[in-house]
PDB file of N, CA and C in Angstrom:
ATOM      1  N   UNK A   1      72.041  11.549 -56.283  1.00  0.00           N
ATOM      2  CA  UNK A   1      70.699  11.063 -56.527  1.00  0.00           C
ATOM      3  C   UNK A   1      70.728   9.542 -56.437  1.00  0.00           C
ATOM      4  N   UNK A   2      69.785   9.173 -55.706  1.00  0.00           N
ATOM      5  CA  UNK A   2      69.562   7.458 -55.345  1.00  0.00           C
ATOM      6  C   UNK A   2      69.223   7.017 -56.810  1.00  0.00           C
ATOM      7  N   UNK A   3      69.920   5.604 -57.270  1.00  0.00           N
ATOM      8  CA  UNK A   3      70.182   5.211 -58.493  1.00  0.00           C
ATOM      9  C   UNK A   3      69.007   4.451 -58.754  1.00  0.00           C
ATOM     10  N   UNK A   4      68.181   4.211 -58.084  1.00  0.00           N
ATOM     11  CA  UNK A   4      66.487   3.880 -58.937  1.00  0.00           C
ATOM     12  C   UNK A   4      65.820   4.861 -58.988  1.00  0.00           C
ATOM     13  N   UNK A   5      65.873   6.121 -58.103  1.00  0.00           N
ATOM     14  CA  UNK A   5      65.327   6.976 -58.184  1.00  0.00           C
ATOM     15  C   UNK A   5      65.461   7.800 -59.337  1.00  0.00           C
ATOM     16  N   UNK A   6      66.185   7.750 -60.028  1.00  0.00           N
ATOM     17  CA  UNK A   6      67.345   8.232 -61.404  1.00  0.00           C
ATOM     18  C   UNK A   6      66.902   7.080 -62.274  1.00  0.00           C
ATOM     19  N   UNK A   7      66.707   6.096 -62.082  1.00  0.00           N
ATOM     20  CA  UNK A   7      66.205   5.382 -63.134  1.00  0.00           C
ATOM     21  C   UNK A   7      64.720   5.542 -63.856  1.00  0.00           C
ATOM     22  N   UNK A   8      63.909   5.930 -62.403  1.00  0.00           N
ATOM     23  CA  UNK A   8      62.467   5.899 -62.503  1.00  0.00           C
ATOM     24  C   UNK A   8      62.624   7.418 -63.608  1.00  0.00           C
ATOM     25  N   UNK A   9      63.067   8.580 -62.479  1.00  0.00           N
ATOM     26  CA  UNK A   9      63.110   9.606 -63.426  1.00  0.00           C
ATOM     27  C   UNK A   9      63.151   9.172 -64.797  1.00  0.00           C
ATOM     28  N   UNK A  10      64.137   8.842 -65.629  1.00  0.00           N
ATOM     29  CA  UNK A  10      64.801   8.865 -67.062  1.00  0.00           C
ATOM     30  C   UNK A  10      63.673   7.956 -67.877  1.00  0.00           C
ATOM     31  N   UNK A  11      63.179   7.056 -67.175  1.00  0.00           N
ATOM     32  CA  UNK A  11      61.866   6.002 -67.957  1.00  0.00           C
ATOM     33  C   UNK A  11      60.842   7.350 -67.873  1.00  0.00           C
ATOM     34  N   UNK A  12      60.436   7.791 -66.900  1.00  0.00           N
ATOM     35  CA  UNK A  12      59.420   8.910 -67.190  1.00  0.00           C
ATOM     36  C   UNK A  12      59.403   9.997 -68.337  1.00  0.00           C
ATOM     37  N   UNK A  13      60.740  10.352 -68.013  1.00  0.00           N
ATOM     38  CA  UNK A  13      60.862  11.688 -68.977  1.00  0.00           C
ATOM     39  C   UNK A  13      61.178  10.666 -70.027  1.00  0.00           C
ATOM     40  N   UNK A  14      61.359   9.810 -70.495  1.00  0.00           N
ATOM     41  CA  UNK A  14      61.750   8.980 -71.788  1.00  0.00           C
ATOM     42  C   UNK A  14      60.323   9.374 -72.456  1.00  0.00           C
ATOM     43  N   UNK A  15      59.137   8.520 -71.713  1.00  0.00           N
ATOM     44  CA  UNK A  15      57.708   8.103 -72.713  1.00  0.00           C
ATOM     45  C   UNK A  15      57.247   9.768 -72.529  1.00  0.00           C
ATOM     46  N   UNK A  16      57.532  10.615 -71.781  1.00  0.00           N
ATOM     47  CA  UNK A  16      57.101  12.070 -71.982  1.00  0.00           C
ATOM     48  C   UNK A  16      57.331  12.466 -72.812  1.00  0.00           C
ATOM     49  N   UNK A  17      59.033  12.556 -73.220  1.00  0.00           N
ATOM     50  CA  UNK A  17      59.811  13.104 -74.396  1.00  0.00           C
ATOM     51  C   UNK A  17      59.464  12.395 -75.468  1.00  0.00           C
ATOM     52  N   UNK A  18      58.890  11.120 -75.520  1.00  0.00           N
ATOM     53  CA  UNK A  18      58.533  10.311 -76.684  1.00  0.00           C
ATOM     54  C   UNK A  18      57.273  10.718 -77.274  1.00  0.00           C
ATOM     55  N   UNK A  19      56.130  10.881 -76.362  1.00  0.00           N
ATOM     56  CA  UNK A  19      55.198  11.507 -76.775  1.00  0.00           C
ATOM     57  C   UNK A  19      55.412  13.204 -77.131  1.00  0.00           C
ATOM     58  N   UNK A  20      55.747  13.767 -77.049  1.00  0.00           N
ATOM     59  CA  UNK A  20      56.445  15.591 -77.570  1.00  0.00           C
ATOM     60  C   UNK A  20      56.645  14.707 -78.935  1.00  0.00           C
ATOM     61  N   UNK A  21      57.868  14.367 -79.227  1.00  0.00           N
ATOM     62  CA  UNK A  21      58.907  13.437 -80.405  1.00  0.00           C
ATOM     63  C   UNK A  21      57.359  13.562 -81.103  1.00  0.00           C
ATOM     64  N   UNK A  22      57.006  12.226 -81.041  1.00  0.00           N
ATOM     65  CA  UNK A  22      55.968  12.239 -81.757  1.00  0.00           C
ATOM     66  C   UNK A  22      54.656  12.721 -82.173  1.00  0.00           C
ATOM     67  N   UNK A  23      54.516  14.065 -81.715  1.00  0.00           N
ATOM     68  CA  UNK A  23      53.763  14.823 -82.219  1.00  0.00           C
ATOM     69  C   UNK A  23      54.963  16.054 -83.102  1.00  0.00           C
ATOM     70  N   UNK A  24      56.229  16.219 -83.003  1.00  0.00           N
ATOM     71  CA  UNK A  24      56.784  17.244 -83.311  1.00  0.00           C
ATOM     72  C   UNK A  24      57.455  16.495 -84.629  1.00  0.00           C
ATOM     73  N   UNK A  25      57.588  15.274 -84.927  1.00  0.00           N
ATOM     74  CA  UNK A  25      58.074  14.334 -85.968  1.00  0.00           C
ATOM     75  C   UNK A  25      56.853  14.295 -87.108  1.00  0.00           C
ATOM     76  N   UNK A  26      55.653  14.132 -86.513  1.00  0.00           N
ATOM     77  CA  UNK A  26      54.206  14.479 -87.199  1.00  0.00           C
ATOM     78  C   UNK A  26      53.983  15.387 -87.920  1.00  0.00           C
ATOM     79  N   UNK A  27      54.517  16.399 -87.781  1.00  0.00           N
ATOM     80  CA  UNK A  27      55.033  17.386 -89.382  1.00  0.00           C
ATOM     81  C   UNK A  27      56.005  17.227 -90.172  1.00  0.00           C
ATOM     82  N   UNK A  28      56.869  16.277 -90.189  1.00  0.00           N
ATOM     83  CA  UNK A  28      57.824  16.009 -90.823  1.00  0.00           C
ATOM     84  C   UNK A  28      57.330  15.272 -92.081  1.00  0.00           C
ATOM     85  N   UNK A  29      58.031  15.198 -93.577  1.00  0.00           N
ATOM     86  CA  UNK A  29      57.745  14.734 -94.175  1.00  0.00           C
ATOM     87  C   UNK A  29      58.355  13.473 -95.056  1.00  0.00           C
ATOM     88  N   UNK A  30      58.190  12.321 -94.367  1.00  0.00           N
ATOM     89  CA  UNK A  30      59.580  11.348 -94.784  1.00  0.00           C
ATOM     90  C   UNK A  30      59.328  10.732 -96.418  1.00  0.00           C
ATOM     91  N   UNK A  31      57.805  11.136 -96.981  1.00  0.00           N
ATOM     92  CA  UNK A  31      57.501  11.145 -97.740  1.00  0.00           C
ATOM     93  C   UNK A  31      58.442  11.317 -99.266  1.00  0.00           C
ATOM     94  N   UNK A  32      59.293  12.478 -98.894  1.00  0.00           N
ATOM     95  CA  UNK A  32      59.876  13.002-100.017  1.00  0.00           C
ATOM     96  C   UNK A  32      61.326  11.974-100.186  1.00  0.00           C
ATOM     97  N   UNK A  33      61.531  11.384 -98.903  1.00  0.00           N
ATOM     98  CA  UNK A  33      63.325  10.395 -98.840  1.00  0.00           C
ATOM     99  C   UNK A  33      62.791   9.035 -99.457  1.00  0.00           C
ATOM    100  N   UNK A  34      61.983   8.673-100.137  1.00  0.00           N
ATOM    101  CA  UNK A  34      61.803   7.701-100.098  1.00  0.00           C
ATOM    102  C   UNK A  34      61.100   7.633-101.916  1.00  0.00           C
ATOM    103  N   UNK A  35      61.095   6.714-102.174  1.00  0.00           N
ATOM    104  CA  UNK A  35      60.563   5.816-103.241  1.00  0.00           C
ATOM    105  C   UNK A  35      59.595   5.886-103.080  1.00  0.00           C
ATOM    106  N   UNK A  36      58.375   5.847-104.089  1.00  0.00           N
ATOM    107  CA  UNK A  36      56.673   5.544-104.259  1.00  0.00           C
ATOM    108  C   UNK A  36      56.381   4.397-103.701  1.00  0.00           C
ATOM    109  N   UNK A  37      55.488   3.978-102.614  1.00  0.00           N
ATOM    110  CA  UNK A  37      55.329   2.865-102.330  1.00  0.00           C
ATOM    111  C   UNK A  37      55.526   2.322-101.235  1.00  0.00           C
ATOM    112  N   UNK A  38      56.795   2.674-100.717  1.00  0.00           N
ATOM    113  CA  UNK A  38      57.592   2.216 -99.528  1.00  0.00           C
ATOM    114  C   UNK A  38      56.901   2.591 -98.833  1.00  0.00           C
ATOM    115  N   UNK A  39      55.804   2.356 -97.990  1.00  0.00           N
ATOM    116  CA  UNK A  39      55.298   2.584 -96.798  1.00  0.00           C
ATOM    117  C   UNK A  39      55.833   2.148 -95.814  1.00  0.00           C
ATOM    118  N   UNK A  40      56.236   0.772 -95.656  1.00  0.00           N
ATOM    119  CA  UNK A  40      56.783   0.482 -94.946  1.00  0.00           C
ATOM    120  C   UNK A  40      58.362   0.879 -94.071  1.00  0.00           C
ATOM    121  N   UNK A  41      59.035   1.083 -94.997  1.00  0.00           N
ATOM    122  CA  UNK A  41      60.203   1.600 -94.778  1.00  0.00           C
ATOM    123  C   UNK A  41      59.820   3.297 -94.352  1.00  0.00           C
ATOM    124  N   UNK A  42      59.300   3.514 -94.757  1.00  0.00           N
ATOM    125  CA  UNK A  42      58.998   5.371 -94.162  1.00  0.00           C
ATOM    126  C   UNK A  42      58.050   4.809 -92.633  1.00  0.00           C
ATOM    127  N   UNK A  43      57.511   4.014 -92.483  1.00  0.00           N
ATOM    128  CA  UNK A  43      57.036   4.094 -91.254  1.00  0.00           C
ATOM    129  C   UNK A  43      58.594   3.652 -89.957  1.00  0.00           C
ATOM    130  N   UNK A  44      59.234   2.892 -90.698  1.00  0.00           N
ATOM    131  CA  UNK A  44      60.115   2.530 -89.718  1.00  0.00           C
ATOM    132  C   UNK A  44      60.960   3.190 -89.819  1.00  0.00           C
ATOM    133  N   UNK A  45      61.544   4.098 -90.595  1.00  0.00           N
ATOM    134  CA  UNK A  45      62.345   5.062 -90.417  1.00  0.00           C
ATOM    135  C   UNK A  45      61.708   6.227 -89.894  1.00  0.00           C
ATOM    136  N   UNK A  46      59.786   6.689 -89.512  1.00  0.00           N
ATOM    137  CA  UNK A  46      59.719   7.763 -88.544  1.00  0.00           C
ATOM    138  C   UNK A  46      59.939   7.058 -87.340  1.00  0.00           C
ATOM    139  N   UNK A  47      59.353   5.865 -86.862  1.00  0.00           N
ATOM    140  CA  UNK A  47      59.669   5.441 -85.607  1.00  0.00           C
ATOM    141  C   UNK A  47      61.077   5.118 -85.295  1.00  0.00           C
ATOM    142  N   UNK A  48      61.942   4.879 -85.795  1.00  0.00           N
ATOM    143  CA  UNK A  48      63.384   4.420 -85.293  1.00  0.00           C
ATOM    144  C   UNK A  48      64.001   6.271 -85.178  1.00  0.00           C
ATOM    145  N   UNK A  49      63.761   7.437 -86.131  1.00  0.00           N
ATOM    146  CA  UNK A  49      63.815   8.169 -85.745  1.00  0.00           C
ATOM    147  C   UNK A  49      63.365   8.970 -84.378  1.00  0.00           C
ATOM    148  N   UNK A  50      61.950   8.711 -84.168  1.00  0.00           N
ATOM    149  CA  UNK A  50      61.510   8.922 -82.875  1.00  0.00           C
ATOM    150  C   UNK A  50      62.355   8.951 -81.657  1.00  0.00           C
ATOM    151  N   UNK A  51      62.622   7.260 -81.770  1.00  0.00           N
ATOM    152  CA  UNK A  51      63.188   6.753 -80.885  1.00  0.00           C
ATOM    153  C   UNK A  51      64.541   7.046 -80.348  1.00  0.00           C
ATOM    154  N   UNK A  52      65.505   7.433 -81.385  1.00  0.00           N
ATOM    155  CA  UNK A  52      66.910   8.025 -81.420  1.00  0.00           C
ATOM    156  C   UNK A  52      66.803   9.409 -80.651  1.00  0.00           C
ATOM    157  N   UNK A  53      66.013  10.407 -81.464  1.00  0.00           N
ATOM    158  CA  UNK A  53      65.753  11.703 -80.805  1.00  0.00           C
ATOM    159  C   UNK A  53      65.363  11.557 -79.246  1.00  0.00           C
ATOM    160  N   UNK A  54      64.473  10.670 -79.051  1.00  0.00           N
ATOM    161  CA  UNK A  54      64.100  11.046 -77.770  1.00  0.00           C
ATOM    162  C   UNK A  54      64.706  10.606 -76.859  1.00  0.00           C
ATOM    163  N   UNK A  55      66.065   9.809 -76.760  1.00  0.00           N
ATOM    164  CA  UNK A  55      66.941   8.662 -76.530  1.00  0.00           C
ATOM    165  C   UNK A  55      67.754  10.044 -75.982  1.00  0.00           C
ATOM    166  N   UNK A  56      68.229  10.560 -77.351  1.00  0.00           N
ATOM    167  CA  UNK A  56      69.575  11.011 -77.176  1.00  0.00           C
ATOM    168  C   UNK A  56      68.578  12.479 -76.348  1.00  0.00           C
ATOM    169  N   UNK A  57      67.565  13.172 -76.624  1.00  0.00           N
ATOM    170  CA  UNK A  57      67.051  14.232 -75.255  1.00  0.00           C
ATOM    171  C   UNK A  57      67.379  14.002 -74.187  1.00  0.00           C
ATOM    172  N   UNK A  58      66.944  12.269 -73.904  1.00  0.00           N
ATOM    173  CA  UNK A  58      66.411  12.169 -72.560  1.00  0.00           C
ATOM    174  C   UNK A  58      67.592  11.924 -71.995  1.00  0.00           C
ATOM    175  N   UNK A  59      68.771  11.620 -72.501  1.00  0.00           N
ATOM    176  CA  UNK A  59      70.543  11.443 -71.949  1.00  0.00           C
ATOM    177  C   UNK A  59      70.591  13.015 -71.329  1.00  0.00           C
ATOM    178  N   UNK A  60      70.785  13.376 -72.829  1.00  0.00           N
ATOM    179  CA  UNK A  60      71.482  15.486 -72.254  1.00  0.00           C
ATOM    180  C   UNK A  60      70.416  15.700 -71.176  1.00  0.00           C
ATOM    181  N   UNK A  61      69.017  15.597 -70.850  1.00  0.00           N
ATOM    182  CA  UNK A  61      68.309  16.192 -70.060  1.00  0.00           C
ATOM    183  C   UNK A  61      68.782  15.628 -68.707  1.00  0.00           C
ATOM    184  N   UNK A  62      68.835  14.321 -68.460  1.00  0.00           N
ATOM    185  CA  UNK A  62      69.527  13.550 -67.432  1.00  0.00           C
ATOM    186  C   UNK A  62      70.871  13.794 -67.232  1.00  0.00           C
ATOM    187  N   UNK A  63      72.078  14.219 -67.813  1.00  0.00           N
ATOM    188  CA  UNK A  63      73.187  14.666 -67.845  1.00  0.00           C
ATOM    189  C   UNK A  63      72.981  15.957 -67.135  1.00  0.00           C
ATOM    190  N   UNK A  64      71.759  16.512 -67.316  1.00  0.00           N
ATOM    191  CA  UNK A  64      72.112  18.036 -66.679  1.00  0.00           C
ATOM    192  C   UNK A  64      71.559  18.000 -65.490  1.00  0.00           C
ATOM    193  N   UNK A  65      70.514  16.873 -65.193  1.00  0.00           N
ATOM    194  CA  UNK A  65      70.185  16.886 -63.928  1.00  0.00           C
ATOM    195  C   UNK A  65      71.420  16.452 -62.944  1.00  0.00           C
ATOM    196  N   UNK A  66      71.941  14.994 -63.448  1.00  0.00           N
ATOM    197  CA  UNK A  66      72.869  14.315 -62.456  1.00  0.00           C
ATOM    198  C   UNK A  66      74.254  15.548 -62.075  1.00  0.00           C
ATOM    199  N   UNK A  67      74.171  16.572 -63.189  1.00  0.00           N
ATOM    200  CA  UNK A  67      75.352  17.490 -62.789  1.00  0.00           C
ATOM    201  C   UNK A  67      75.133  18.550 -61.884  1.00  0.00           C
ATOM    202  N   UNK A  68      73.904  19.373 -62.063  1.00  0.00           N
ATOM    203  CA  UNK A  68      73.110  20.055 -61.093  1.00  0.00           C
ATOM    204  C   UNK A  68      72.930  19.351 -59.683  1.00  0.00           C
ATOM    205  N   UNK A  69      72.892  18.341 -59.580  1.00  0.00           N
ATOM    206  CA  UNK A  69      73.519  17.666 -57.880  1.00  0.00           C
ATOM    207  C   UNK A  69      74.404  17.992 -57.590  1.00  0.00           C
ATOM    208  N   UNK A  70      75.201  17.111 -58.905  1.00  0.00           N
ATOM    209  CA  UNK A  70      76.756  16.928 -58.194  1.00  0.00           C
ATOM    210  C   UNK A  70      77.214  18.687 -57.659  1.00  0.00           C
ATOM    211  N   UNK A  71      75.831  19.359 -58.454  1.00  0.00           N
ATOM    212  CA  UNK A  71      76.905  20.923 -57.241  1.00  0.00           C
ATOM    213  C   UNK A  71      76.307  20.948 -56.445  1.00  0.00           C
ATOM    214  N   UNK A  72      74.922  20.509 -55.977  1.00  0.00           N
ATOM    215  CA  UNK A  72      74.944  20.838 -54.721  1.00  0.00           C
ATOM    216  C   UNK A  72      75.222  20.199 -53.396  1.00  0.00           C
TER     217      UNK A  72
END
């Protein structure tokens, strides 16, 4: 696979998988890990979570594409 073409892919499926993430993180309740108050810190710990999850998807999903070439 041509290596911008593989790049473009992985930015796409990134903000795709980011948007899924964040509707499927949206039932989660970070509410309960945290102290009364801390809003702040529960907001940045759902988004830095977000971000990890959809990070580490969008690797394995790209890992299985770049290997599915390499067989053919």
């Amino acid at each position: 696979m041509d290596g911008l073409l593989a790049t473009l892919l992985e930015l796409g499926l990134f903000f795709i998988l980011m948007t899924f993430n964040l509707q499927l993180f949206n039932s989660t309740r970070f509410e309960t890990l945290f102290k009364k108050g801390h809003v702040k810190q529960i907001q940045l710990m759902y988004i830095f979570t977000v971000i990890i999850f959809t990070y580490l998807l969008t690797r394995a999903l790209m890992r299985l594409i770049e290997l599915a070439f390499q067989l053919t």
